[in-house]
Protein backbone atom coordinates (compact mmCIF):
# COMPACT_ATOMS: atom_id res chain seq x y z
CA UNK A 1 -4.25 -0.02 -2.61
CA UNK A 2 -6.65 -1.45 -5.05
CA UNK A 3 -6.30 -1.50 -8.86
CA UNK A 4 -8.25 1.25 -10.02
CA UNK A 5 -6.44 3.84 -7.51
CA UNK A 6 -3.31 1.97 -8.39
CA UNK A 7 -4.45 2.80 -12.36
CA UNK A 8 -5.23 6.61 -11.29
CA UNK A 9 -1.99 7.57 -9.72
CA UNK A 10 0.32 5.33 -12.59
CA UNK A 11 -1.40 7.38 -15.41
CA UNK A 12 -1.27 10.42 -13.53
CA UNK A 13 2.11 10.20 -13.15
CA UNK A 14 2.94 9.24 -16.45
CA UNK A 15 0.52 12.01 -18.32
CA UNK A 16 3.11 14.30 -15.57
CA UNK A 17 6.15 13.12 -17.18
CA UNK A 18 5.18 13.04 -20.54
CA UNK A 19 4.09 17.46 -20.34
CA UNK A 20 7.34 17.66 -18.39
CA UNK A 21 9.48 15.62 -21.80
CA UNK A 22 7.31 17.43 -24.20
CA UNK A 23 8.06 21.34 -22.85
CA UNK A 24 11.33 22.71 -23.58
CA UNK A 25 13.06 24.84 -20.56
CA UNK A 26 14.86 27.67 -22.46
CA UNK A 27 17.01 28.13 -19.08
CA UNK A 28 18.27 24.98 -18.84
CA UNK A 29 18.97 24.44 -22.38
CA UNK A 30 20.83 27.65 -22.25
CA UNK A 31 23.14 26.02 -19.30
CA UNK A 32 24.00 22.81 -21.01
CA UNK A 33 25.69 25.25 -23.92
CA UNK A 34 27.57 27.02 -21.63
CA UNK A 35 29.23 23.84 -19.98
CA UNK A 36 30.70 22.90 -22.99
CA UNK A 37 34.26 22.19 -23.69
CA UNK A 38 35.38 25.21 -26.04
CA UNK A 39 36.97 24.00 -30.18
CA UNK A 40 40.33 24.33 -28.93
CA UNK A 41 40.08 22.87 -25.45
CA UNK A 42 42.33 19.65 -26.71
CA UNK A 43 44.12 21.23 -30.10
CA UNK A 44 46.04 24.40 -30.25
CA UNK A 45 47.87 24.95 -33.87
CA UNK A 46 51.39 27.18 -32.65
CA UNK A 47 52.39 30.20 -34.83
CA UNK A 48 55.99 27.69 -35.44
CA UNK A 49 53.87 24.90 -36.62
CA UNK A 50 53.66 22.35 -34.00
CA UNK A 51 50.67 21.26 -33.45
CA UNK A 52 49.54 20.48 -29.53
CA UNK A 53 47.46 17.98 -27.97
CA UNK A 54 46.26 18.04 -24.60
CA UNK A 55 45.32 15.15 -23.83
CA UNK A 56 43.00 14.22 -20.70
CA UNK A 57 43.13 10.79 -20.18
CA UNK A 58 45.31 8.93 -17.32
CA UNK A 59 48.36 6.88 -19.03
CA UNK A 60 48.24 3.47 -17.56
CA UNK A 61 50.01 1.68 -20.19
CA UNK A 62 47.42 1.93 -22.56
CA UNK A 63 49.57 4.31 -24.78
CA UNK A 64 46.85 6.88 -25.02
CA UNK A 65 49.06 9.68 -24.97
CA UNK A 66 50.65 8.52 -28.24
CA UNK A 67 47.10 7.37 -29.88
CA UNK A 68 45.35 10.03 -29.83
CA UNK A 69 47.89 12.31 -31.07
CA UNK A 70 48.33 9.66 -33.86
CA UNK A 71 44.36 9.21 -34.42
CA UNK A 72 44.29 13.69 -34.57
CA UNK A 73 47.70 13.83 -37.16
CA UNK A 74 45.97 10.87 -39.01
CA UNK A 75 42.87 13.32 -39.41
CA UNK A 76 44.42 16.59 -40.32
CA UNK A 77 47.46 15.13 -42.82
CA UNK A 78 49.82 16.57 -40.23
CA UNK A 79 53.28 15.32 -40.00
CA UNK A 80 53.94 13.19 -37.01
CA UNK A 81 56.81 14.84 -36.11
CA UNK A 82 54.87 18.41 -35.72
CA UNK A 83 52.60 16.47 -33.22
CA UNK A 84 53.35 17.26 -29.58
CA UNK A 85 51.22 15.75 -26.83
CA UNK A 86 51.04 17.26 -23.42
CA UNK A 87 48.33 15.83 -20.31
CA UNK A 88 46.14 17.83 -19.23
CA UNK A 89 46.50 19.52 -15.83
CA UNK A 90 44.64 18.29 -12.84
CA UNK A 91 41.02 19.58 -12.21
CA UNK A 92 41.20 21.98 -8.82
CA UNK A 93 39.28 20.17 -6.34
C-alpha cells in the first residue's frame, strides 16, 4: 500500500466516523433511558421513619455497608439511628 491510497482510506474512514458522532440515533438514545437505575433503586423512606439503604457493593472489610449509609444520613440530616442498611440481592444469572 502506498501513501496516497494509505491517505484515501484513513480520511475516508475518519470523514465515516465523524457523520456517524455527529447524527443522533433517537432509538438508541431512547434505550440508554430505559436502562437506568430508577430514584429509589438504593433509598426507600418507610411510612415508620426508618430510612433504608440498599446497598450494592460486596463487604470485604472495607466497611462500605456502614459508609454509605453514613455518607446518605450525612446528606439528608437524618438521624443515624433511623438509618438501616440492607445488601442488595444477587443479580439472577
Amino acid at each position: 500500500m502506498n501513501r496516497r491510497t494509505f491517505l484515501r482510506v484513513s480520511g475516508a474512514a475518519t470523514g465515516g466516523l465523524l457523520v456517524s458522532m455527529h447524527f443522533d440515533f433517537p432509538v438508541r438514545a431512547q434505550d440508554a433511558q430505559q436502562s437506568t437505575y430508577p430514584p429509589d433503586a438504593f433509598v426507600h423512606f418507610r411510612p415508620d421513619g426508618r430510612i433504608v439503604v440498599t446497598v450494592n457493593r460486596c463487604e470485604l472489610g472495607q466497611r462500605v455497608a456502614t459508609a454509605l449509609p453514613m455518607i446518605l444520613a450525612d446528606e439528608l440530616d437524618a438521624d443515624w439511628s433511623s438509618v438501616v442498611a440492607e445488601l442488595a440481592p444477587a443479580a439472577d444469572v
